[in-house]
PDB file of N, CA and C in Angstrom:
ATOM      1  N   UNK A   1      87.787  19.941  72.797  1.00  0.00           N
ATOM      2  CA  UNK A   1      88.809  20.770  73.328  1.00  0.00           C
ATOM      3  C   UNK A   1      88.340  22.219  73.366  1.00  0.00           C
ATOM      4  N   UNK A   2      89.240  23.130  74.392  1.00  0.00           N
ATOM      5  CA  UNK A   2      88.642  24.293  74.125  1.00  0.00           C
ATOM      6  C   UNK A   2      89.436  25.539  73.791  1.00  0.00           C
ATOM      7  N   UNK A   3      88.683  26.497  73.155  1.00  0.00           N
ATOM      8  CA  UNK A   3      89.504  26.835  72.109  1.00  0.00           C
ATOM      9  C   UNK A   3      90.047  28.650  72.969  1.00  0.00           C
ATOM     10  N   UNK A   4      91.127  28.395  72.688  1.00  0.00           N
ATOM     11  CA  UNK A   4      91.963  29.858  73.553  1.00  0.00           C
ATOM     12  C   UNK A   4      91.556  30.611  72.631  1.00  0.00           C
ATOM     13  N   UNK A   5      90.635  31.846  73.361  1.00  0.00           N
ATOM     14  CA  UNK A   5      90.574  33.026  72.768  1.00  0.00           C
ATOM     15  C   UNK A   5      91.454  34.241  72.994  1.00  0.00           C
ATOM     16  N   UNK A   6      91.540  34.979  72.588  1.00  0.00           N
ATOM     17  CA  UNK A   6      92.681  36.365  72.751  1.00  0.00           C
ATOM     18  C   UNK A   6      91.494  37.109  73.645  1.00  0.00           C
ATOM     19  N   UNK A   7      92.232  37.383  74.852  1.00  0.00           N
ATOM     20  CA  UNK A   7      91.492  38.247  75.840  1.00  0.00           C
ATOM     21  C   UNK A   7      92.050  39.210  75.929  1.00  0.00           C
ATOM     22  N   UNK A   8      90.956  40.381  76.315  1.00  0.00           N
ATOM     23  CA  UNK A   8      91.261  41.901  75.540  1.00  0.00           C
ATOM     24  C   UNK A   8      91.483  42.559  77.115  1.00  0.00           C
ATOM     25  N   UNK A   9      92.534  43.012  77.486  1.00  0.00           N
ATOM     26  CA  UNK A   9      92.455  43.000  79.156  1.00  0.00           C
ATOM     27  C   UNK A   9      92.691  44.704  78.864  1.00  0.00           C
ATOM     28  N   UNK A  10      91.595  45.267  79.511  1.00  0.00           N
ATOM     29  CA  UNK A  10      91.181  46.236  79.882  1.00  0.00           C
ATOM     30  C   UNK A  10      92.467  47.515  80.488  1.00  0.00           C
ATOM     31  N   UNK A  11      93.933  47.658  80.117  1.00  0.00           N
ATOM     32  CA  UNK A  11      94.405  48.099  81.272  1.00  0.00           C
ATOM     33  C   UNK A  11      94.876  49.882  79.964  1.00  0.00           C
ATOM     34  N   UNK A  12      96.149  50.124  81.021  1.00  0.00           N
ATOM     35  CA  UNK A  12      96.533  51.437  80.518  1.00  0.00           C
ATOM     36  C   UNK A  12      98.222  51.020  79.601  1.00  0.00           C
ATOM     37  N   UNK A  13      98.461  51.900  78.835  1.00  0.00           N
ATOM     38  CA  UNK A  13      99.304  51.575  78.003  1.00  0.00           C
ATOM     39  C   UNK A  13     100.330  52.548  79.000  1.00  0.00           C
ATOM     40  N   UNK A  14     101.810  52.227  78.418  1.00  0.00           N
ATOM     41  CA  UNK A  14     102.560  53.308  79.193  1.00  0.00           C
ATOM     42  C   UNK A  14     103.094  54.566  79.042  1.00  0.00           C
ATOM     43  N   UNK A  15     102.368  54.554  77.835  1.00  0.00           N
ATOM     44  CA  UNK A  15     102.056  56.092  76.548  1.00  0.00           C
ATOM     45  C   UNK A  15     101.609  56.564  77.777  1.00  0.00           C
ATOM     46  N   UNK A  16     100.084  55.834  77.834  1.00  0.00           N
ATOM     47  CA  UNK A  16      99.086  56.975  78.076  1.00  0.00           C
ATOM     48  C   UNK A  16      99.538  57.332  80.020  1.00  0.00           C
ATOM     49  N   UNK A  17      99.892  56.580  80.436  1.00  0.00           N
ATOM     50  CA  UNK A  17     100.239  56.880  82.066  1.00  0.00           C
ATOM     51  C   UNK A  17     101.653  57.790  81.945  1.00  0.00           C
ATOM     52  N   UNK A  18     102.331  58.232  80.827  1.00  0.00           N
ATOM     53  CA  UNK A  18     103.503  58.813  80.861  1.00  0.00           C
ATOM     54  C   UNK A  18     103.224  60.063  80.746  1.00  0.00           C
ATOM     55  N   UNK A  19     101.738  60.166  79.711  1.00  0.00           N
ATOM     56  CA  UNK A  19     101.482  61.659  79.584  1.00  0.00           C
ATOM     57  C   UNK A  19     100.805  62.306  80.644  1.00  0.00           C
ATOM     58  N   UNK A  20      99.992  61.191  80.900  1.00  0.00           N
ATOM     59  CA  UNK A  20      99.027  61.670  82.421  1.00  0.00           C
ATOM     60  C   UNK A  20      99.979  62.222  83.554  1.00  0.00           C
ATOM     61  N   UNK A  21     101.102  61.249  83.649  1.00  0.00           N
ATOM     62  CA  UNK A  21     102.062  62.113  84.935  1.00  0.00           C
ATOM     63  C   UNK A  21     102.750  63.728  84.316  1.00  0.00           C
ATOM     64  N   UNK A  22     103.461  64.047  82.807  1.00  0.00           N
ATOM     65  CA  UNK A  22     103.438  64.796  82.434  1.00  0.00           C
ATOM     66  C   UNK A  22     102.715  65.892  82.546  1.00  0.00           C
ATOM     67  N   UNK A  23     101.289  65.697  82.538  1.00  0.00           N
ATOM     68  CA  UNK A  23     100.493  66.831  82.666  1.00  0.00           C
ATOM     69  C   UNK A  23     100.277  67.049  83.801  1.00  0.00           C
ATOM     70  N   UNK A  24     100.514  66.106  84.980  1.00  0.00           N
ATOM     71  CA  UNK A  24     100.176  66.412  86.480  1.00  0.00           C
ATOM     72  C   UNK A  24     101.754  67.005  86.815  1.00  0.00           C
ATOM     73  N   UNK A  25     102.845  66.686  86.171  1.00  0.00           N
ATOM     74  CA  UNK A  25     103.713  67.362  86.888  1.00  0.00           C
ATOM     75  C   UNK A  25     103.472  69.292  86.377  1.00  0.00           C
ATOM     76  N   UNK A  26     103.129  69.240  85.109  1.00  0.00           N
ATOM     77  CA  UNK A  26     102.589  70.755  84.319  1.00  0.00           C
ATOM     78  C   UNK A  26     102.054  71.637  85.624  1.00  0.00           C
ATOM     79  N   UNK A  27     100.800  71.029  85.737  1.00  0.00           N
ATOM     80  CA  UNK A  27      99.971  71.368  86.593  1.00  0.00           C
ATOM     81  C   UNK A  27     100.597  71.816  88.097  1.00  0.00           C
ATOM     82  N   UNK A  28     101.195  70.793  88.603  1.00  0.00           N
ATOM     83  CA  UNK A  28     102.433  70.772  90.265  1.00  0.00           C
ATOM     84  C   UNK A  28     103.109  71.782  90.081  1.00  0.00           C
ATOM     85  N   UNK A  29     103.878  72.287  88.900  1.00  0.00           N
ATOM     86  CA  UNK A  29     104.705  73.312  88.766  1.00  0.00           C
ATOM     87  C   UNK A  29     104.284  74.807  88.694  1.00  0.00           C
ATOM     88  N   UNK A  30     103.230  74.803  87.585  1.00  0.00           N
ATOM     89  CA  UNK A  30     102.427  75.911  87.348  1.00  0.00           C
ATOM     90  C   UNK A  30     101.517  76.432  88.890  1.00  0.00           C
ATOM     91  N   UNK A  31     101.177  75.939  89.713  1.00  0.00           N
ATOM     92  CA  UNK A  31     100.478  75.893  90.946  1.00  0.00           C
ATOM     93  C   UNK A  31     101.629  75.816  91.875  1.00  0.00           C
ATOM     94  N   UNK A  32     102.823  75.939  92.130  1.00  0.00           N
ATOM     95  CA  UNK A  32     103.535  76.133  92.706  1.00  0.00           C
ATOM     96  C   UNK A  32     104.308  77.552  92.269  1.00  0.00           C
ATOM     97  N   UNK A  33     104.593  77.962  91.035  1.00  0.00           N
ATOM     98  CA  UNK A  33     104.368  79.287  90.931  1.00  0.00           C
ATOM     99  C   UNK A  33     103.631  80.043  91.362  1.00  0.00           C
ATOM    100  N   UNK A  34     102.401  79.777  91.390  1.00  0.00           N
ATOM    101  CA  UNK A  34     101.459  80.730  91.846  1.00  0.00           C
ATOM    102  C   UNK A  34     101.401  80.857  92.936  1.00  0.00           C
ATOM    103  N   UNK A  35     101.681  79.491  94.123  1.00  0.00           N
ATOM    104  CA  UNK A  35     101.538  80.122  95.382  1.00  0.00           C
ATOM    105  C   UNK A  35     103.080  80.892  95.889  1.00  0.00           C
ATOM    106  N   UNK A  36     104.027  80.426  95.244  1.00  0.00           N
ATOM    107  CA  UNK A  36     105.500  81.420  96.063  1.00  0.00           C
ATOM    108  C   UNK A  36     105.188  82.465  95.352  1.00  0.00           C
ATOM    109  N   UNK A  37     104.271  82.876  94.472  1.00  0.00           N
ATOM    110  CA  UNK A  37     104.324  84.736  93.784  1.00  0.00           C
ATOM    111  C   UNK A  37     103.358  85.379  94.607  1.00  0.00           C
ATOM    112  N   UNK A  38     102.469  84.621  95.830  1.00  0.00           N
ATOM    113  CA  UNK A  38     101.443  85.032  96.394  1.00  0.00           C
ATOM    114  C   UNK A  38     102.242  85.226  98.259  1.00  0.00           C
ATOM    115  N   UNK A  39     103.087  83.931  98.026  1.00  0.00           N
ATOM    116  CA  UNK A  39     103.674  83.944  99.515  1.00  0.00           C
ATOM    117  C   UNK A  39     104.389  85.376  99.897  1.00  0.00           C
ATOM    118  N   UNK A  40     105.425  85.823  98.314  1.00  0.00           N
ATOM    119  CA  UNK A  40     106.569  86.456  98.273  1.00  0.00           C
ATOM    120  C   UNK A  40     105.746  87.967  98.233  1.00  0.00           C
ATOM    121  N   UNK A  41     104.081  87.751  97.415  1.00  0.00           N
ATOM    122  CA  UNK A  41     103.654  89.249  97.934  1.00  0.00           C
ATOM    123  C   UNK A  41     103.367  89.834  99.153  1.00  0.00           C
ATOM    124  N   UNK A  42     102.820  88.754 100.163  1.00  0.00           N
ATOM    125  CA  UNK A  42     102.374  88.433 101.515  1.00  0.00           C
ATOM    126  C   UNK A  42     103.440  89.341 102.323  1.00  0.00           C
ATOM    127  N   UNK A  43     104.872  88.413 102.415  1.00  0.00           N
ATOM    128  CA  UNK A  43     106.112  88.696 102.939  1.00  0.00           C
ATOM    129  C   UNK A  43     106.191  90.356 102.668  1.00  0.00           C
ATOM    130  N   UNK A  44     106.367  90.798 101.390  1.00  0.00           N
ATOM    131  CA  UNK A  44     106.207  92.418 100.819  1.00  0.00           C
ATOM    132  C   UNK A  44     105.575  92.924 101.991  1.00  0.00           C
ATOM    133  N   UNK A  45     104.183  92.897 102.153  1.00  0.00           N
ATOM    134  CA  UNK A  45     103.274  93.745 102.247  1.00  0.00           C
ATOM    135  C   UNK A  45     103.184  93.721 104.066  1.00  0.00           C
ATOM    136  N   UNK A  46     103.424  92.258 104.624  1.00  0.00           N
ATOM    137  CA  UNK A  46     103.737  91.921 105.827  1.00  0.00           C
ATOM    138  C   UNK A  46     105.019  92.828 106.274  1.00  0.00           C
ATOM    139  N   UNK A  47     105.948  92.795 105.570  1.00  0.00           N
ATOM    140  CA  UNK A  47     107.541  93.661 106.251  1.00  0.00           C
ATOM    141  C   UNK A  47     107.217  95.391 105.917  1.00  0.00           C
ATOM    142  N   UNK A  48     106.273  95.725 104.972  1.00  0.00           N
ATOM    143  CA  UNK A  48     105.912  97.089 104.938  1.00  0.00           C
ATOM    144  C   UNK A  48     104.988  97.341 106.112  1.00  0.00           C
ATOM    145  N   UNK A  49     104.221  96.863 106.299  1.00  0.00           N
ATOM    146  CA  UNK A  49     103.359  97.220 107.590  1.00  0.00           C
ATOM    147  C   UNK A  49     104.063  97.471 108.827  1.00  0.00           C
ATOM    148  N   UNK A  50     105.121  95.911 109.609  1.00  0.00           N
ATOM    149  CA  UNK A  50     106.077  96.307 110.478  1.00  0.00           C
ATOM    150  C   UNK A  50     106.704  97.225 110.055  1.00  0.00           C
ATOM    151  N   UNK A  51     107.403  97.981 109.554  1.00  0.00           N
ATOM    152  CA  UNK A  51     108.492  98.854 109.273  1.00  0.00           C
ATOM    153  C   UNK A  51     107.754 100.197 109.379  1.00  0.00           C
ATOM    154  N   UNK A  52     106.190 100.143 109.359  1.00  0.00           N
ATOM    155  CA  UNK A  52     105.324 101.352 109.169  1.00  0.00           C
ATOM    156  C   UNK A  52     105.197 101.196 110.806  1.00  0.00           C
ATOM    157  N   UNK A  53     104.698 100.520 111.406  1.00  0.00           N
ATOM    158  CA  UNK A  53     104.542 100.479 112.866  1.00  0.00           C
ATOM    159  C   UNK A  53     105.439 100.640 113.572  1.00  0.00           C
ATOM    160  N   UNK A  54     106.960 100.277 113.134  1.00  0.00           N
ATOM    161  CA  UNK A  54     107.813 100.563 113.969  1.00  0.00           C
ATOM    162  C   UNK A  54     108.590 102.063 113.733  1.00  0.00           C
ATOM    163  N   UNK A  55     108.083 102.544 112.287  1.00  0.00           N
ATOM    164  CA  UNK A  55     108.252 104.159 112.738  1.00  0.00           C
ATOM    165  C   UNK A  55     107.432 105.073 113.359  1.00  0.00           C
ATOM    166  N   UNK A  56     106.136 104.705 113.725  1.00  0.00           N
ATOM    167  CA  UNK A  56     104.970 105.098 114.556  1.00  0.00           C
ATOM    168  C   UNK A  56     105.424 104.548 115.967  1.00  0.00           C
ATOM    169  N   UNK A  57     106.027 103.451 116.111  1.00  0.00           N
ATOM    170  CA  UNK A  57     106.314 103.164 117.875  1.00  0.00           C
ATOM    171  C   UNK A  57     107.496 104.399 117.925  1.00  0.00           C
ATOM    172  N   UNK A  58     108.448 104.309 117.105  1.00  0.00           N
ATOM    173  CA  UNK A  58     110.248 105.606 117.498  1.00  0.00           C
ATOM    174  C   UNK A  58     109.226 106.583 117.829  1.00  0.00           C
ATOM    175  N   UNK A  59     108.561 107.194 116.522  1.00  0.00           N
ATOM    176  CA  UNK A  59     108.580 108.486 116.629  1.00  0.00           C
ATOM    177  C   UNK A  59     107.325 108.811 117.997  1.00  0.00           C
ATOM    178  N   UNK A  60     106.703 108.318 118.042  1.00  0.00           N
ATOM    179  CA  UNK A  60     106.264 108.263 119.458  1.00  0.00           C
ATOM    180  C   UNK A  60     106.693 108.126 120.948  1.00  0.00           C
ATOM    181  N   UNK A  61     107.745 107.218 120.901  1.00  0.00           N
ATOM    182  CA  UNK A  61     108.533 107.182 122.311  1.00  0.00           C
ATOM    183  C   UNK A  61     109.989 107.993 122.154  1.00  0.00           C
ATOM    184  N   UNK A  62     109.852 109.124 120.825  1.00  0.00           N
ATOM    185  CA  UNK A  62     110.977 110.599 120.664  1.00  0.00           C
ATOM    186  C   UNK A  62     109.990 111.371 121.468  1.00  0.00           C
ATOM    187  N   UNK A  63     108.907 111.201 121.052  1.00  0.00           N
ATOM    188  CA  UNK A  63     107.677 112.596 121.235  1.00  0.00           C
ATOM    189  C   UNK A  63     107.655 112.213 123.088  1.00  0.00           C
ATOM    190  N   UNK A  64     107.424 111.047 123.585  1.00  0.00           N
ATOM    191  CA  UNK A  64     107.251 111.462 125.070  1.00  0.00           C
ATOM    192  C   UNK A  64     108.706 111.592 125.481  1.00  0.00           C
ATOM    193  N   UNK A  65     109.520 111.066 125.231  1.00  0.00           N
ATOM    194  CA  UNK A  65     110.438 110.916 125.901  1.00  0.00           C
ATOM    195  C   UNK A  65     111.224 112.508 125.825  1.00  0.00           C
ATOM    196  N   UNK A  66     111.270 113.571 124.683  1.00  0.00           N
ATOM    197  CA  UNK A  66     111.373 114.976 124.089  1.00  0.00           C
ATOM    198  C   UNK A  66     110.612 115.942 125.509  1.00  0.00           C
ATOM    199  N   UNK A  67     108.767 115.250 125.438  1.00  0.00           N
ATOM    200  CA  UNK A  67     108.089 115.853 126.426  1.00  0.00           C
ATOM    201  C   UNK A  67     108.797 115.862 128.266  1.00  0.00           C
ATOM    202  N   UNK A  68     108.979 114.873 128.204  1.00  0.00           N
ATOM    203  CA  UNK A  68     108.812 114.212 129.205  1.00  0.00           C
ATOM    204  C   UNK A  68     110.465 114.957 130.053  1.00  0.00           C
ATOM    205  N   UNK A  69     111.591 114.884 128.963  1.00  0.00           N
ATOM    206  CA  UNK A  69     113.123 115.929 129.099  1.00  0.00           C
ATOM    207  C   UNK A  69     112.590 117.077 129.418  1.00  0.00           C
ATOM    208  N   UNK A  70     111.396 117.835 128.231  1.00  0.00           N
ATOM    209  CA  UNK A  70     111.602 119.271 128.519  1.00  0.00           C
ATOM    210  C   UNK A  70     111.237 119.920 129.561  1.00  0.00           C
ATOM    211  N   UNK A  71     110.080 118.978 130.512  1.00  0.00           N
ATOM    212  CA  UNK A  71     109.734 119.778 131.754  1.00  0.00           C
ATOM    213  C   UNK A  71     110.613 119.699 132.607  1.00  0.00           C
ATOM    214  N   UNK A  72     110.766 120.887 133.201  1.00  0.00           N
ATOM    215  CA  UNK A  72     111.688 121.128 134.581  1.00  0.00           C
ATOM    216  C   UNK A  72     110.645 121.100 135.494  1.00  0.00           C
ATOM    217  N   UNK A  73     111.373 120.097 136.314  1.00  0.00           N
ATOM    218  CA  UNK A  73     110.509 120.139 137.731  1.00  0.00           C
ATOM    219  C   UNK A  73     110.465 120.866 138.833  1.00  0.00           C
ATOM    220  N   UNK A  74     109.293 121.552 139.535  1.00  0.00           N
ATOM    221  CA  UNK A  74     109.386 122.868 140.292  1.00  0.00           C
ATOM    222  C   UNK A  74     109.230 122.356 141.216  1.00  0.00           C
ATOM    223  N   UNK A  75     110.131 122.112 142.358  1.00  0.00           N
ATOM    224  CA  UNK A  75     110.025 121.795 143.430  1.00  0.00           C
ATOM    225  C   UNK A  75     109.972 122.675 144.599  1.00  0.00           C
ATOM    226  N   UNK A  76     109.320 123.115 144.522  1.00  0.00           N
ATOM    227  CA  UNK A  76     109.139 124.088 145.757  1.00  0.00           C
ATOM    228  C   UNK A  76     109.274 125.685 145.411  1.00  0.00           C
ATOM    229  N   UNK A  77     109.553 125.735 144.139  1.00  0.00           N
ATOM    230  CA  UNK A  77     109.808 127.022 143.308  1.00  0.00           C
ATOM    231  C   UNK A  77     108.656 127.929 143.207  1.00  0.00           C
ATOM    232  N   UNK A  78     108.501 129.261 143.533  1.00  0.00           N
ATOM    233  CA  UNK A  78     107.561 130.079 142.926  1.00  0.00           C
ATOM    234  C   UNK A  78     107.656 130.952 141.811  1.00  0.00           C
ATOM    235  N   UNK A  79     106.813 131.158 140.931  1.00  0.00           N
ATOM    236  CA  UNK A  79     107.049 131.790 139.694  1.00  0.00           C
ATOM    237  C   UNK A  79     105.812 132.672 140.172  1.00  0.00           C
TER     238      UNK A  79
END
């Protein structure tokens, strides 16, 4: 006859796959901080630039449009 041995099957306990997801969720979270503190500086620095360009477009189309009022046109006038 033959004799049943206890076979040692190679697998993972559910300890150890509970901590492994634990530390991958650590990891998912911590790395998701970091990129919305990088997105949210982006956004900052992105809405300061427009807001800088669009007081360089006003004050530029004050300046011709100022120029552009103050000349009187001489039509046929001699000075």
């Amino acid at each position: 006859m033959k004799k049943i041995s206890k076979v040692n099957k190679g697998g993972f306990t559910l300890i150890e796959i509970m901590l492994v997801v634990a530390i991958l969720v650590i990891l998912a979270s911590l790395s998701y901080i970091s990129v919305s503190d990088s997105l949210n500086r982006h956004r900052n620095t992105q809405a300061a630039a427009e807001s800088k360009f669009r007081t360089q477009i006003s004050a530029e189309s004050d300046y011709i449009r100022h120029s552009m009022l103050s000349r009187t046109p001489s039509y046929g006038a001699s000075t």
